[in-house]
PDB file of N, CA and C in Angstrom:
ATOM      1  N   UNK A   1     107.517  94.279 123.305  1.00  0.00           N
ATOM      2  CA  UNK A   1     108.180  94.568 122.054  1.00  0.00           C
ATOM      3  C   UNK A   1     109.459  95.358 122.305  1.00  0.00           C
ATOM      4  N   UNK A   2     109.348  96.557 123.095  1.00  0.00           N
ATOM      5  CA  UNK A   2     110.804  97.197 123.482  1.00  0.00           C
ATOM      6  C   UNK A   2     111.819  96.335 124.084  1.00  0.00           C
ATOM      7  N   UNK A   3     111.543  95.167 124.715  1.00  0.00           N
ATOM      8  CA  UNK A   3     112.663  94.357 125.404  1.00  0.00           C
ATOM      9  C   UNK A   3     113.064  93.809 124.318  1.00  0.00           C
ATOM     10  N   UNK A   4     112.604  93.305 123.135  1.00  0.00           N
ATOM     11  CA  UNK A   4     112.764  92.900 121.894  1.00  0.00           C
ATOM     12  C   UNK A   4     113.786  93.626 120.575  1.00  0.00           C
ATOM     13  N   UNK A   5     113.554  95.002 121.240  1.00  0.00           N
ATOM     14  CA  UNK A   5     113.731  95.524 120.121  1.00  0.00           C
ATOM     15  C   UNK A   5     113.082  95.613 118.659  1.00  0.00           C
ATOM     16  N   UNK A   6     111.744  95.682 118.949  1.00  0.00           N
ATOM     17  CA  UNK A   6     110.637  95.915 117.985  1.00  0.00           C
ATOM     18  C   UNK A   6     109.873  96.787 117.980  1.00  0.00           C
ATOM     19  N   UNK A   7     109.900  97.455 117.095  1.00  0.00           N
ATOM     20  CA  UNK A   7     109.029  98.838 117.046  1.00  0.00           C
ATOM     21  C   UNK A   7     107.859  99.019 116.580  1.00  0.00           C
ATOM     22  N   UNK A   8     106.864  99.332 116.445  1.00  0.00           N
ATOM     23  CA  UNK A   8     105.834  99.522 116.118  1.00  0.00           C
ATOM     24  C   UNK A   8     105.684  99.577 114.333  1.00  0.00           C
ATOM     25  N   UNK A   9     106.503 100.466 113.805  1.00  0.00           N
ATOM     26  CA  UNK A   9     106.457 100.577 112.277  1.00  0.00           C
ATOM     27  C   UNK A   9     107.548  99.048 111.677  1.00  0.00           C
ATOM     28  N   UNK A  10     108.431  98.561 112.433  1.00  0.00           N
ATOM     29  CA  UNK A  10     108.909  97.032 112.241  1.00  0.00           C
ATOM     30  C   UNK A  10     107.480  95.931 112.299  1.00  0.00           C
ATOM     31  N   UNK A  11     106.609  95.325 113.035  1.00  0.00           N
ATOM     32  CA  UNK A  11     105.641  95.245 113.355  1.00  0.00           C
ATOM     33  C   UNK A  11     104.707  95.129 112.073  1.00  0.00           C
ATOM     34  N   UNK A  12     104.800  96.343 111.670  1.00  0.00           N
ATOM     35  CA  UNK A  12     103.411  96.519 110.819  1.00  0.00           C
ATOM     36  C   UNK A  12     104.238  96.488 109.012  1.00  0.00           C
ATOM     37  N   UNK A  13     105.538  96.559 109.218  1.00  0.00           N
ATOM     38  CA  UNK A  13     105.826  96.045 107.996  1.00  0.00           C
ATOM     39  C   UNK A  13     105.921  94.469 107.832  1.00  0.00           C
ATOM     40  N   UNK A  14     105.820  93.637 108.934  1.00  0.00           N
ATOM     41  CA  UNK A  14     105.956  92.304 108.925  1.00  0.00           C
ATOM     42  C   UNK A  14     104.751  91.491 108.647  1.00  0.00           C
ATOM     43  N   UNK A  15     103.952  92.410 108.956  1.00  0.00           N
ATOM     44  CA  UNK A  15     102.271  91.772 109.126  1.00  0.00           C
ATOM     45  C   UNK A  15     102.021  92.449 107.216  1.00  0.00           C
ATOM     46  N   UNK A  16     102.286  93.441 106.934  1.00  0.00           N
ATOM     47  CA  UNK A  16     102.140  93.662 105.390  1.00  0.00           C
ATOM     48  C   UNK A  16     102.901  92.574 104.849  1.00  0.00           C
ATOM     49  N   UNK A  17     103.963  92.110 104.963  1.00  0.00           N
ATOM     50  CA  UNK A  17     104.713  91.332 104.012  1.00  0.00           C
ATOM     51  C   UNK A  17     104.438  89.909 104.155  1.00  0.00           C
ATOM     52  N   UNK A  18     103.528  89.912 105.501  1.00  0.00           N
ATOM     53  CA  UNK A  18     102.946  88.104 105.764  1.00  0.00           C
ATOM     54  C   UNK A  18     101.630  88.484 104.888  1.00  0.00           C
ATOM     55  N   UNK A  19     101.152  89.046 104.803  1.00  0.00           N
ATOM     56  CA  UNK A  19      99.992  89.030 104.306  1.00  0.00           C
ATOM     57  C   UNK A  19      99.570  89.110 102.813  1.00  0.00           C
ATOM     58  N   UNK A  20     100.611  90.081 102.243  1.00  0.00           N
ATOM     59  CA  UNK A  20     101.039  89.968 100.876  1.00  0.00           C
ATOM     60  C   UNK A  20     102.225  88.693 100.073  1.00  0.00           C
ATOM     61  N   UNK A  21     102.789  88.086 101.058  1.00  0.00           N
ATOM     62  CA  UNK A  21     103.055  86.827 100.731  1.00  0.00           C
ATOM     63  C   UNK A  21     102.074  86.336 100.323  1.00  0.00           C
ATOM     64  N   UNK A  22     101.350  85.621 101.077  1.00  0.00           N
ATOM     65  CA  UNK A  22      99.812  84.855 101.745  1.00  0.00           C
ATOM     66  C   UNK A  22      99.839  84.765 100.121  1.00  0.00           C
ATOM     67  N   UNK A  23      99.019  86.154  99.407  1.00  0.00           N
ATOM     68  CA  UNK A  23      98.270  86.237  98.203  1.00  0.00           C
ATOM     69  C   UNK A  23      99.322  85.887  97.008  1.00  0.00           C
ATOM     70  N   UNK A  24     100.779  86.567  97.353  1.00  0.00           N
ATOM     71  CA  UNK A  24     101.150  85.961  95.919  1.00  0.00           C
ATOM     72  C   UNK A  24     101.410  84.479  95.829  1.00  0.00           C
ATOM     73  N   UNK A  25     101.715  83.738  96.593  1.00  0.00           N
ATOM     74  CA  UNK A  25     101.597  82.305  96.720  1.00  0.00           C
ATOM     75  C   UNK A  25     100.092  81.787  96.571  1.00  0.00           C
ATOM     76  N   UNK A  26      99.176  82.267  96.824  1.00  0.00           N
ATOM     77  CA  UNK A  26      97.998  81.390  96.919  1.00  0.00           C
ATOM     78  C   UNK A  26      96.645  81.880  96.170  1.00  0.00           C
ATOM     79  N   UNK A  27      97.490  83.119  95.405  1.00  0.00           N
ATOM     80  CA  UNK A  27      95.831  83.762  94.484  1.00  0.00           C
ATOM     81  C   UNK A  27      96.884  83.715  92.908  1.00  0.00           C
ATOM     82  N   UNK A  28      96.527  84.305  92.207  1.00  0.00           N
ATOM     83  CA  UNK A  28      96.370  84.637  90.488  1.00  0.00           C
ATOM     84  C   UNK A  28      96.095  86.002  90.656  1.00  0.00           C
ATOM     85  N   UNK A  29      96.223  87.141  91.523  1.00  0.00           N
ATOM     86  CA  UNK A  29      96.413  88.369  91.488  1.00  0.00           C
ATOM     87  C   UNK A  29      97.491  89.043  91.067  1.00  0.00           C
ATOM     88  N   UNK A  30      96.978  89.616  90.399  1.00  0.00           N
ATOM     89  CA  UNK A  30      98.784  90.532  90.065  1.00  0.00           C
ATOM     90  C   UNK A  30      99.313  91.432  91.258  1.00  0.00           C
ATOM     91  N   UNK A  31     100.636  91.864  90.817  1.00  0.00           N
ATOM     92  CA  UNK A  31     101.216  92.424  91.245  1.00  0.00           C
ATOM     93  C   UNK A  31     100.694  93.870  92.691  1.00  0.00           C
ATOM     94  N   UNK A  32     100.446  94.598  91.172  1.00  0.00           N
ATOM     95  CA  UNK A  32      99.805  95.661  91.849  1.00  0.00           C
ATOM     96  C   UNK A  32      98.745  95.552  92.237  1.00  0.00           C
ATOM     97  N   UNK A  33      97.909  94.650  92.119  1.00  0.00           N
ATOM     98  CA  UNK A  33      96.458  94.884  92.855  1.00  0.00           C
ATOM     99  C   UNK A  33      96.926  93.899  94.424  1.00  0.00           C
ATOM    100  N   UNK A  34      97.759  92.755  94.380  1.00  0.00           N
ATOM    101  CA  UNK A  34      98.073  92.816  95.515  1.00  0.00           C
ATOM    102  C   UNK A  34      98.531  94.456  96.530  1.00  0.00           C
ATOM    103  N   UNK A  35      99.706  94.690  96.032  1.00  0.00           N
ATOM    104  CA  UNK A  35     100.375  95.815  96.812  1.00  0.00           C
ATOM    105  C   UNK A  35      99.621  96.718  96.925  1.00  0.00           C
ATOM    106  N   UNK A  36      98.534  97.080  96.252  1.00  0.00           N
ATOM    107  CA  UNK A  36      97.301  97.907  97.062  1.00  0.00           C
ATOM    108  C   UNK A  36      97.185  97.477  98.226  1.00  0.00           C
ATOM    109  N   UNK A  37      96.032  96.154  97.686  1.00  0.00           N
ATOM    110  CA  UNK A  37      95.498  95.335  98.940  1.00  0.00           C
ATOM    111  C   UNK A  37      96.496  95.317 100.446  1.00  0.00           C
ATOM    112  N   UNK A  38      97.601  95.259 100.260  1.00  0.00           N
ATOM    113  CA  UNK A  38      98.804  95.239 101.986  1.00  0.00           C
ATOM    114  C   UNK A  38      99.008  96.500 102.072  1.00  0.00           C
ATOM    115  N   UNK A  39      99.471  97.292 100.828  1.00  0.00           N
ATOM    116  CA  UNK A  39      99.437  98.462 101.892  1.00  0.00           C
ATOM    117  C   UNK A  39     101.075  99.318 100.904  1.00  0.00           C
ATOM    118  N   UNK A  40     100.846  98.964 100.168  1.00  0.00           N
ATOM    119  CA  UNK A  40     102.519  98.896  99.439  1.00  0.00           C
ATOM    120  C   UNK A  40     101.843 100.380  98.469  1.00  0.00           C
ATOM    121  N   UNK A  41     102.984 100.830  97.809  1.00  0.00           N
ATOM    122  CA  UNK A  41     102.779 101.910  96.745  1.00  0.00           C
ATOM    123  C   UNK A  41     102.285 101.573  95.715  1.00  0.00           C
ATOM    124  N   UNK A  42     103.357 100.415  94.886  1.00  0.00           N
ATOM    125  CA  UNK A  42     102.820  99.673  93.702  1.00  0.00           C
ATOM    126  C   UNK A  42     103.363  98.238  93.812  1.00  0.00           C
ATOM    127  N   UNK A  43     103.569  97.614  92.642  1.00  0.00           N
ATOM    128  CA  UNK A  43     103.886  96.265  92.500  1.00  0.00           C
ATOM    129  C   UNK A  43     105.471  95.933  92.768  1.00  0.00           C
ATOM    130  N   UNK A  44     106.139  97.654  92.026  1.00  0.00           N
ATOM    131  CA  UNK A  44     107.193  97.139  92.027  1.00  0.00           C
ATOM    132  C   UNK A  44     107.988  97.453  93.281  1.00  0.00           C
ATOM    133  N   UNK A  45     107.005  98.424  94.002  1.00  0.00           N
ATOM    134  CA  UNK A  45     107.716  98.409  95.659  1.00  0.00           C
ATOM    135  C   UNK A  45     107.747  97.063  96.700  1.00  0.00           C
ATOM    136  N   UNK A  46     106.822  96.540  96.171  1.00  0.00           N
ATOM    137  CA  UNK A  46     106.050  95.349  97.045  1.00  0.00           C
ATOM    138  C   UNK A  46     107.218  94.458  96.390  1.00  0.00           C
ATOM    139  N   UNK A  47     107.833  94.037  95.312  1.00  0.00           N
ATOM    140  CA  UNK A  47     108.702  92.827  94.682  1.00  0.00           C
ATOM    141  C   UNK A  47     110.042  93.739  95.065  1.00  0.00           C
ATOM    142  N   UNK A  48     110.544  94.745  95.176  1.00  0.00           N
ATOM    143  CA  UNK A  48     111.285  94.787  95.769  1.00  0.00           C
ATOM    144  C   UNK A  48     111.525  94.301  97.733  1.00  0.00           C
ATOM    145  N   UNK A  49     110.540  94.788  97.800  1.00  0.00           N
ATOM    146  CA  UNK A  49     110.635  94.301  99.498  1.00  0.00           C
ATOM    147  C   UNK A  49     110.596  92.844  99.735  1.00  0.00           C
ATOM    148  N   UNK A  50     109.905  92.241  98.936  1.00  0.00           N
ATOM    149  CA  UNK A  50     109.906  90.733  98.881  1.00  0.00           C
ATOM    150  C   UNK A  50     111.456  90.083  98.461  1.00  0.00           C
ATOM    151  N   UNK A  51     112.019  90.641  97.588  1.00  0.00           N
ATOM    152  CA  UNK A  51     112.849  90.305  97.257  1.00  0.00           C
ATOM    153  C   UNK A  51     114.050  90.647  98.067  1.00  0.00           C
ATOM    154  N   UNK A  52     114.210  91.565  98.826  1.00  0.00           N
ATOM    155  CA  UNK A  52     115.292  91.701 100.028  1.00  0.00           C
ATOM    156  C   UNK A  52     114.919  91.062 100.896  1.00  0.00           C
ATOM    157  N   UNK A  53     113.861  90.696 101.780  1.00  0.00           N
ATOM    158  CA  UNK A  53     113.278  89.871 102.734  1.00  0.00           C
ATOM    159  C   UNK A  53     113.856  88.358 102.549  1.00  0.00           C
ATOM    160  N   UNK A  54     113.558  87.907 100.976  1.00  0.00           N
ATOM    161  CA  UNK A  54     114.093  86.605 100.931  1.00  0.00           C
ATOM    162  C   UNK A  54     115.621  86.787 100.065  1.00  0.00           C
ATOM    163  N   UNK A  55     116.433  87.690 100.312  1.00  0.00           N
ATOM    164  CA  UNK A  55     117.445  87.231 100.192  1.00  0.00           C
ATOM    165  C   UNK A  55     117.783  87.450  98.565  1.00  0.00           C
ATOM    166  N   UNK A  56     116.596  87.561  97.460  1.00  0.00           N
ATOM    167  CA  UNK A  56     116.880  88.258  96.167  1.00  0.00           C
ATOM    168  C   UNK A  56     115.982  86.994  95.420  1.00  0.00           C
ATOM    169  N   UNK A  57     115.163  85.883  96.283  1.00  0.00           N
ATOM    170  CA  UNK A  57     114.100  85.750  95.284  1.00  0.00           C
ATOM    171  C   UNK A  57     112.802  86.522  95.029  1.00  0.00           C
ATOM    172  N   UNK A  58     112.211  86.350  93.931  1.00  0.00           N
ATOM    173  CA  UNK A  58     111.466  87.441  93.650  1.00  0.00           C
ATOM    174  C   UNK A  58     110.120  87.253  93.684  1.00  0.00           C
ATOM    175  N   UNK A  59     108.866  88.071  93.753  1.00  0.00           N
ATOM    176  CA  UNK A  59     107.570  87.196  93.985  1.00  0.00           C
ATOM    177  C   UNK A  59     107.101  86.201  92.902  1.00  0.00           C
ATOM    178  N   UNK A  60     107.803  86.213  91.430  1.00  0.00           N
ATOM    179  CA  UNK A  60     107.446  85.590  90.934  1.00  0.00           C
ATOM    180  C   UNK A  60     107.985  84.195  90.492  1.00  0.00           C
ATOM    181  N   UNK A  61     108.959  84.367  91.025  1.00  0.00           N
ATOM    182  CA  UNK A  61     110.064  82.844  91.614  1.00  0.00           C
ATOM    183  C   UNK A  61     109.191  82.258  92.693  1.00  0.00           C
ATOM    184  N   UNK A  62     108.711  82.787  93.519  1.00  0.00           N
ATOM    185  CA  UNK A  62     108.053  82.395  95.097  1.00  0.00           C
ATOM    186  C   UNK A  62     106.770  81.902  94.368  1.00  0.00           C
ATOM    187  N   UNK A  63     105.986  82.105  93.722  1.00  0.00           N
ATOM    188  CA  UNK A  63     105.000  82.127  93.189  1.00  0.00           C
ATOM    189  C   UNK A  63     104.551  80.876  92.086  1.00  0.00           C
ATOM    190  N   UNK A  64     105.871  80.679  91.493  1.00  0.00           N
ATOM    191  CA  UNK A  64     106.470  79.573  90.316  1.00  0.00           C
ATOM    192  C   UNK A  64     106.647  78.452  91.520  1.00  0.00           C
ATOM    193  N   UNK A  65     107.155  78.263  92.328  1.00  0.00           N
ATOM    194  CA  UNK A  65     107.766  77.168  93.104  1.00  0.00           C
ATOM    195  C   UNK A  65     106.264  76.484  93.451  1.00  0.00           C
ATOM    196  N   UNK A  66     105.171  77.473  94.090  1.00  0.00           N
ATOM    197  CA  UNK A  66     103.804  76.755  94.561  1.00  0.00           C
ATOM    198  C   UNK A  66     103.026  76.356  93.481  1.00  0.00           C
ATOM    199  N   UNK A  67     103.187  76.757  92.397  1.00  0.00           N
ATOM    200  CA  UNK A  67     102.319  76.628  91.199  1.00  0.00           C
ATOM    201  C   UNK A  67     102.768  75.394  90.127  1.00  0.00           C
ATOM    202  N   UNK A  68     103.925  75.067  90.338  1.00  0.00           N
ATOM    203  CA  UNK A  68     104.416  74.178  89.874  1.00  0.00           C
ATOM    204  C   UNK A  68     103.883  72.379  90.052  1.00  0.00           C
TER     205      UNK A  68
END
């Protein structure tokens, strides 16, 4: 990971945000009971981070596209 340039707290925010993807694409959970579940403060910390990650779509754009 250091030859990489990956750090340990990089790492473990990537594995929260794969994992809380995962659910808003593939469950009917809300918000905040996801961002418990990964590890987030609340809902709206978790849709912010989602939403810089992809660039300014939001979990519930991401969410609309699979459900459609």
């Amino acid at each position: 990971m250091r030859e990489l340039g990956i750090t340990a707290v990089m790492l473990k925010r990537v594995c929260m945000l794969t994992s809380a993807t995962h659910d808003i694409l593939w469950t009917q959970r809300d918000f905040d009971d996801i961002a418990k579940r990964h590890g987030y403060t609340d809902g709206a910390h978790l849709c912010k981070t989602v939403s810089m990650a992809t660039g300014g779509i939001t979990p519930s754009m991401c969410r609309s596209f699979v459900m459609t």
